[in-house]
Protein backbone atom coordinates (compact mmCIF):
# COMPACT_ATOMS: atom_id res chain seq x y z
CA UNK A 1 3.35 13.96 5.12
CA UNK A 2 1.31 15.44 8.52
CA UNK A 3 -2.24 13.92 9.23
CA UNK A 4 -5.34 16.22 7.75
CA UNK A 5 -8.09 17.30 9.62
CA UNK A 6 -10.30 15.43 6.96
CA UNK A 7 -8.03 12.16 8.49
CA UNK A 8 -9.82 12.38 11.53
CA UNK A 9 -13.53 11.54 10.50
CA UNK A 10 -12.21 9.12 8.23
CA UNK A 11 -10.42 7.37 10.85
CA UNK A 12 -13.47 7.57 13.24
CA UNK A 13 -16.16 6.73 10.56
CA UNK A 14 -13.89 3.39 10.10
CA UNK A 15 -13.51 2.45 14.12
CA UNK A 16 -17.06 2.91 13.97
CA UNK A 17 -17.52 0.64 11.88
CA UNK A 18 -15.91 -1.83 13.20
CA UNK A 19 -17.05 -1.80 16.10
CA UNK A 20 -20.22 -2.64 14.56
CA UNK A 21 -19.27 -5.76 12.89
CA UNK A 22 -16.55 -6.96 15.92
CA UNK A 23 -18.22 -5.47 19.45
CA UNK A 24 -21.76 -6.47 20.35
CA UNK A 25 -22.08 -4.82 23.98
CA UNK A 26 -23.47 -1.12 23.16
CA UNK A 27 -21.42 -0.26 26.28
CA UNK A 28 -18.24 -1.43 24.62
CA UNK A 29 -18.70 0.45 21.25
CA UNK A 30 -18.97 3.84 23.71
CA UNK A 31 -15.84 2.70 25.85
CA UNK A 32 -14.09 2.14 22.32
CA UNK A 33 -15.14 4.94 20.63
CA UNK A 34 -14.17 7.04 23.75
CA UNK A 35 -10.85 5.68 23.35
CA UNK A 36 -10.37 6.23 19.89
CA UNK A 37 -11.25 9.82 20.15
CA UNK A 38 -8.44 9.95 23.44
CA UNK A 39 -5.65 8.32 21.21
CA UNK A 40 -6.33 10.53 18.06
CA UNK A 41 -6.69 13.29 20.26
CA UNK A 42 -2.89 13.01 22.51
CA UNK A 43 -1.04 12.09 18.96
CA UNK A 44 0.72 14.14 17.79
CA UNK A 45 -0.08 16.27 14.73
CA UNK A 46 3.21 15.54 13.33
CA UNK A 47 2.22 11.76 12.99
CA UNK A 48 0.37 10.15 9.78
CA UNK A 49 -2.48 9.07 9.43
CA UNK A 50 -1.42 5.27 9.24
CA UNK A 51 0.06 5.63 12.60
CA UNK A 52 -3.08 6.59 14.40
CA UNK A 53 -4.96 3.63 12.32
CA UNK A 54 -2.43 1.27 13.99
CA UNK A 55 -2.99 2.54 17.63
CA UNK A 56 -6.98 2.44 16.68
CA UNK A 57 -6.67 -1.45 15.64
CA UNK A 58 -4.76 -2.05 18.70
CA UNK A 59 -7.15 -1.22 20.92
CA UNK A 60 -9.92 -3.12 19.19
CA UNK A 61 -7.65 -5.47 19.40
CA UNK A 62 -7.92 -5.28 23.34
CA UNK A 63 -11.50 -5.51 23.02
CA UNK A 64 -11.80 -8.24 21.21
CA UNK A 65 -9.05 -10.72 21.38
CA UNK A 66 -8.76 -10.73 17.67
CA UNK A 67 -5.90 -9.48 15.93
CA UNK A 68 -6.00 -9.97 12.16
CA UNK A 69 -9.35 -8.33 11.45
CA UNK A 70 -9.36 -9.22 7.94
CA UNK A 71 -8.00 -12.39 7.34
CA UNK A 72 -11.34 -13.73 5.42
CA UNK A 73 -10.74 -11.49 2.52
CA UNK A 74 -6.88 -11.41 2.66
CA UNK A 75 -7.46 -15.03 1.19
CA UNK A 76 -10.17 -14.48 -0.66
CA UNK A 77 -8.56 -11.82 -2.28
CA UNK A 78 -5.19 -13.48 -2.78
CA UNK A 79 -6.67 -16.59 -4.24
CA UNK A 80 -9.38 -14.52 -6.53
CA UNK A 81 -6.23 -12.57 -7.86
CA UNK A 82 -4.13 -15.86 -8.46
CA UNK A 83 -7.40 -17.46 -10.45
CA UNK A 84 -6.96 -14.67 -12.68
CA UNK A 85 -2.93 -14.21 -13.11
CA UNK A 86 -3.07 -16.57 -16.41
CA UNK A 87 -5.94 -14.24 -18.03
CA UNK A 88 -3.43 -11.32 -17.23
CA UNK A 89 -0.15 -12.62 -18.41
CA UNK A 90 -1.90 -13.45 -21.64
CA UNK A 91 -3.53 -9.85 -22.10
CA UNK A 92 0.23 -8.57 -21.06
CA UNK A 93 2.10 -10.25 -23.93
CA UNK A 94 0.56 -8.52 -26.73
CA UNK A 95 1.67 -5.22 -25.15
CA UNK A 96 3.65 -2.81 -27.11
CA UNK A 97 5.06 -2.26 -23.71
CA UNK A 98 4.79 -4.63 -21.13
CA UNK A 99 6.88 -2.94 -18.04
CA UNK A 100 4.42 -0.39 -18.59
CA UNK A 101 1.61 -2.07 -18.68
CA UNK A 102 2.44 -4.16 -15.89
CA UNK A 103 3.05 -1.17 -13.69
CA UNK A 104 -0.23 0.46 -14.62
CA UNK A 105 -1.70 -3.14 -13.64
CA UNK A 106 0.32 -2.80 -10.30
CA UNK A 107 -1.24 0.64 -9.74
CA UNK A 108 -4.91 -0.73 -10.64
CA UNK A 109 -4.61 -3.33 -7.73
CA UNK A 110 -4.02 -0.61 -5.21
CA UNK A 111 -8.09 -0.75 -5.31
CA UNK A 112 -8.50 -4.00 -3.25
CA UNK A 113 -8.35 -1.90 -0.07
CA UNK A 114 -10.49 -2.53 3.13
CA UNK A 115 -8.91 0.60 4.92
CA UNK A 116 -10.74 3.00 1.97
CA UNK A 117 -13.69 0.83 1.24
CA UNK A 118 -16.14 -1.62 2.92
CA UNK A 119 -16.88 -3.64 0.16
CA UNK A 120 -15.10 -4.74 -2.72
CA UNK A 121 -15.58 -6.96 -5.79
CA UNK A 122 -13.84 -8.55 -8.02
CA UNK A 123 -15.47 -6.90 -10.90
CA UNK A 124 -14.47 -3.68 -9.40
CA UNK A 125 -10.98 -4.64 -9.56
CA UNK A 126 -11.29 -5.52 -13.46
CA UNK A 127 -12.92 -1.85 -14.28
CA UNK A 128 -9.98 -0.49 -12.77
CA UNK A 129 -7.76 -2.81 -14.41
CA UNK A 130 -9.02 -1.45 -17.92
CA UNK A 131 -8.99 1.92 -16.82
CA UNK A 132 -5.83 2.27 -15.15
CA UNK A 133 -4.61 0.06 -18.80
CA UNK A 134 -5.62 2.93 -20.81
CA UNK A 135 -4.78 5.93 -18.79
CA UNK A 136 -1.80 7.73 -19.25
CA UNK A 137 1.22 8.19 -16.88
CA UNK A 138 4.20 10.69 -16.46
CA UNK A 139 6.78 9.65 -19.06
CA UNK A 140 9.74 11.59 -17.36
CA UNK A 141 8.62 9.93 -13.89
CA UNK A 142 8.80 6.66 -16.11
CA UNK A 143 12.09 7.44 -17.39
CA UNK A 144 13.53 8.20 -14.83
CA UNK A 145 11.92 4.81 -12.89
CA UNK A 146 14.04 2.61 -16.05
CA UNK A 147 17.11 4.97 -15.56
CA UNK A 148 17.59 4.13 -11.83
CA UNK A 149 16.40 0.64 -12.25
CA UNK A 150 19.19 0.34 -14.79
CA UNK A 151 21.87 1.57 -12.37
CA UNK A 152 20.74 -0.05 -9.05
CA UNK A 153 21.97 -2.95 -7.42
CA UNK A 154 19.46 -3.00 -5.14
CA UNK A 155 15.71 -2.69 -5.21
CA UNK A 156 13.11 -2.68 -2.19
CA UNK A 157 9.57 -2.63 -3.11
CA UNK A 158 7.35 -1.78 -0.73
CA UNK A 159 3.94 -3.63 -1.04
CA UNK A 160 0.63 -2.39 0.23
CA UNK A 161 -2.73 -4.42 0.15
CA UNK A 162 -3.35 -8.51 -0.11
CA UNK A 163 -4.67 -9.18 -3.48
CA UNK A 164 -3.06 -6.13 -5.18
CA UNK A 165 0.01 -7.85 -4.41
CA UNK A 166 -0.55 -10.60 -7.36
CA UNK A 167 0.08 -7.76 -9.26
CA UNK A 168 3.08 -7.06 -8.14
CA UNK A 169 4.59 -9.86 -8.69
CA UNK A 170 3.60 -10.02 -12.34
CA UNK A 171 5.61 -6.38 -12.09
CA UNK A 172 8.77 -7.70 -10.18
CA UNK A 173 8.21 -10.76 -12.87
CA UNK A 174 8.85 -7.56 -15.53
CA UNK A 175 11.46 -6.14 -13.22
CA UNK A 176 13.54 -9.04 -12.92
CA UNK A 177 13.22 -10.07 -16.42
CA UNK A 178 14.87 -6.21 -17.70
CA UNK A 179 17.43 -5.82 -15.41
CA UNK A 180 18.48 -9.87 -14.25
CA UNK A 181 21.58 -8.72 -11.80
CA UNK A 182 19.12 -6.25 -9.45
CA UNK A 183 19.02 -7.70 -5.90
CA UNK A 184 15.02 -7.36 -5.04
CA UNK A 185 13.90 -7.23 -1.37
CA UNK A 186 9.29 -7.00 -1.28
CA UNK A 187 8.56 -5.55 1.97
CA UNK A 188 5.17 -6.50 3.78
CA UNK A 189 3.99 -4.81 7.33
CA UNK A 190 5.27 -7.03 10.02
CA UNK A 191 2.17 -7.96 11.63
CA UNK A 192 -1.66 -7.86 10.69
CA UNK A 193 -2.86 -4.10 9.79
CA UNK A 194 -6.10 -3.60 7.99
CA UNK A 195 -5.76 -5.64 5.10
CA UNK A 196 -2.45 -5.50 3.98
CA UNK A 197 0.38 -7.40 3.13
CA UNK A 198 2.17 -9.95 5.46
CA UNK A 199 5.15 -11.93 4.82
CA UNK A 200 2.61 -15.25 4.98
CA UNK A 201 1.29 -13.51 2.20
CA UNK A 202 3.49 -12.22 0.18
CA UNK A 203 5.15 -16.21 0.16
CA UNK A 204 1.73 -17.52 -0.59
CA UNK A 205 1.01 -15.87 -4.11
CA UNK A 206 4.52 -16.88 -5.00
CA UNK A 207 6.79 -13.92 -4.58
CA UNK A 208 10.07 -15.29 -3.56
CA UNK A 209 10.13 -16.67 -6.67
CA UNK A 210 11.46 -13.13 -8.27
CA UNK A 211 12.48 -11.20 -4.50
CA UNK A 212 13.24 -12.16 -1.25
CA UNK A 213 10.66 -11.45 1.21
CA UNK A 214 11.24 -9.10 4.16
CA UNK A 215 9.27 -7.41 6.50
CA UNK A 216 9.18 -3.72 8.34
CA UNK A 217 8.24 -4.85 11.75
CA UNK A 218 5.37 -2.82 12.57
CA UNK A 219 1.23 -3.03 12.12
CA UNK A 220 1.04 0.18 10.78
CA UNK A 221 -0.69 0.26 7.37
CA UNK A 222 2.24 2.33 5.55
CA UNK A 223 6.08 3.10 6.26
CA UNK A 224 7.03 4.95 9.46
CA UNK A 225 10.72 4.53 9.44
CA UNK A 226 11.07 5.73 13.19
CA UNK A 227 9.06 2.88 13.98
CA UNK A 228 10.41 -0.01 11.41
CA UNK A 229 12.57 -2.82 12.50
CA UNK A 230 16.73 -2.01 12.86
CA UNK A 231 16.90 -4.56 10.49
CA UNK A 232 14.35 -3.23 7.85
CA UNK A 233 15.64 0.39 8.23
CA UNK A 234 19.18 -0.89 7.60
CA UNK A 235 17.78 -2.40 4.05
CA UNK A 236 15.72 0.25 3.33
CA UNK A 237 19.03 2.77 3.97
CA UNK A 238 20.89 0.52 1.82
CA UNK A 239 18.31 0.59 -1.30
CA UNK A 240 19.31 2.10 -4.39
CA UNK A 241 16.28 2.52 -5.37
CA UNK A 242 12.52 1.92 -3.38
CA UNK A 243 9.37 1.52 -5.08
CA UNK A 244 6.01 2.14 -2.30
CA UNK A 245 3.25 0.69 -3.34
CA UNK A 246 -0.32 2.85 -1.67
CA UNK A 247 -1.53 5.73 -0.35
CA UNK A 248 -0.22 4.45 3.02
CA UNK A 249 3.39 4.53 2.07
CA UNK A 250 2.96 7.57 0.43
CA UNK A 251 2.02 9.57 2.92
CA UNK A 252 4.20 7.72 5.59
CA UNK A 253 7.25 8.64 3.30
CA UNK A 254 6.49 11.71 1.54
CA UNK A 255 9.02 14.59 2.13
CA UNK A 256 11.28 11.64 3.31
CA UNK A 257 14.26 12.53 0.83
CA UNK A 258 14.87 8.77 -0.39
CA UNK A 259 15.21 8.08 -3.80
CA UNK A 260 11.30 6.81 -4.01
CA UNK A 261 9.13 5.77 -6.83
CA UNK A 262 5.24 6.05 -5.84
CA UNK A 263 2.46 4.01 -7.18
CA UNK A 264 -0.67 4.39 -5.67
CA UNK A 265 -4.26 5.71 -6.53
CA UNK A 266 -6.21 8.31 -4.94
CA UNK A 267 -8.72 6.83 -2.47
CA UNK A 268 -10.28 9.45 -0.29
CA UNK A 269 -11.39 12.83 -0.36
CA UNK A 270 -7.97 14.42 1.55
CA UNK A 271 -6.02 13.12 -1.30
CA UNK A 272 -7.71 13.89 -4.22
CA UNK A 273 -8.42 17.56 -2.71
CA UNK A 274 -4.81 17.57 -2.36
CA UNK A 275 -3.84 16.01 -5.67
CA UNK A 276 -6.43 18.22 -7.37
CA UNK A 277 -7.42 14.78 -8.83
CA UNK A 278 -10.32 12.67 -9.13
CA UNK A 279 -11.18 9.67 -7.48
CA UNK A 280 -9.42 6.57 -7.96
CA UNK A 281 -6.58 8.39 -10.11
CA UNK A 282 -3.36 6.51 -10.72
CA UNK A 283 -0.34 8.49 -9.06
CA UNK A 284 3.26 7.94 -10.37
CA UNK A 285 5.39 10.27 -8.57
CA UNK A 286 9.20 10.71 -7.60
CA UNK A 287 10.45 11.32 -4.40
CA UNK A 288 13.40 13.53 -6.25
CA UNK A 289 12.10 14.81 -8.18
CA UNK A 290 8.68 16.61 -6.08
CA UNK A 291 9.24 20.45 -5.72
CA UNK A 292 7.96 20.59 -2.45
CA UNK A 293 7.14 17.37 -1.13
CA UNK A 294 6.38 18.38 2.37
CA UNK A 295 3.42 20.25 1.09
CA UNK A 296 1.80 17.06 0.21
């Protein structure tokens, strides 16, 4: 999936501000600003938009000296999600159907994202919880999700945001409890990007208890397999079946041709113009079975 012109102000709006809150000369936010406008502007239009947010954190980066730009609420989120994983197993066993359930919940938790939002609480979080609960998915997407699960040997789940990913381990919890001989792999980004998922992560809220914990290599904020780790591509090639958690990895791998399960919701104005979707909508989609994926 190509960048969108809409990408661009996005992209922009969010250096901006950053540099805010990170540079304090105003003849450093001009220099950086300058800069980000160079690198969007010589990168190719082929590239997503993830990519160019990687390039754009590198270079505050450069400024700065600091690399992990949201490590406060990559704990703070983690630990607020943990405080309420009790609350949420309980609410999930008197499911008529808790795989599903638990993969709506996975979808809800795509919210806790600092790339789409400046602020987020945790009350936000719990009226997307209910709402993503209630709403309704694509059955054939979701039976053809159990199908493949049921003949895999091997899984790789693709996680997206700190936080969110609490709920995916109450869904590889689900995952490993149906089908008890699938080989799980949970991939995180290899190094800090906005506020996703690292393998420190990832081993903190207790993953490796149901998948063993890889990562892609990179600090781009979604999938770009020609610039993932030999060793992540080769397990990623391997994978029966992938499940890509966020917008990131959806429009990093979109059009890709891998057997791909998507769960993300919409989050900016590009995608829900594209989706023809509101705001916030949970998206369950197949890789397989799009008809034209590379008009996403």
């Amino acid at each position: 999936m190509n960048s969108h012109v809409d990408c661009i102000a996005c992209i922009v709006n969010k250096a901006n501000e950053l540099a805010d809150k990170y540079i304090t000369r105003k003849r450093d936010k001009y220099s950086f600003i300058n800069k980000v406008l160079l690198e969007i502007a010589q990168t190719d239009e082929e590239k997503m938009a993830p990519y160019v947010i990687s390039r754009v954190m590198r270079l505050l980066t450069d400024i700065t000296g600091i690399s992990d730009f949201y490590a406060e609420e990559k704990q703070l989120f983690n630990h607020q999600m943990l405080d309420m994983e009790e609350d949420i197993k309980r609410i999930l066993s008197k499911a008529d159907d808790c795989f599903l359930d638990t993969l709506k919940l996975a979808m809800a938790g795509n919210v806790v994202d600092f790339g789409a939002y400046s602020h987020m609480t945790i009350d936000r979080v719990k009226a997307i919880m209910e709402k993503t609960i209630d709403s309704s998915i694509e059955h054939d997407t979701y039976e053809k999700l159990l199908t493949a699960l049921q003949d895999a040997r091997t899984l790789v789940y693709l996680s997206d945001n700190t936080g969110e990913i609490v709920f995916d381990k109450l869904f590889l919890a689900e995952i490993k409890k149906k089908y008890p001989s699938l080989d799980i792999y949970l991939a995180t980004r290899g190094k800090p990007a906005l506020n996703d998922a690292t393998e420190k992560d990832a081993y903190d809220v207790g993953i490796q208890e149901y998948a063993t914990i890889i990562n892609n290599g990179t600090d781009i904020p979604g999938t770009d397999l020609n610039e993932v780790s030999h060793a992540f591509k080769d397990k990623f090639n391997q994978a029966d079946v992938i499940i890509a958690k966020g917008q990131g990895n959806f429009e990093s791998l979109c059009g890709s041709g891998y057997n791909i399960f998507y769960l993300f919701l919409c989050k900016c104005a590009m995608m829900t113009k594209r989706m023809e979707k509101e705001n916030l909508s949970p998206m369950f989609m197949h890789e397989l079975s799009m008809v034209n994926p590379l008009a996403y």
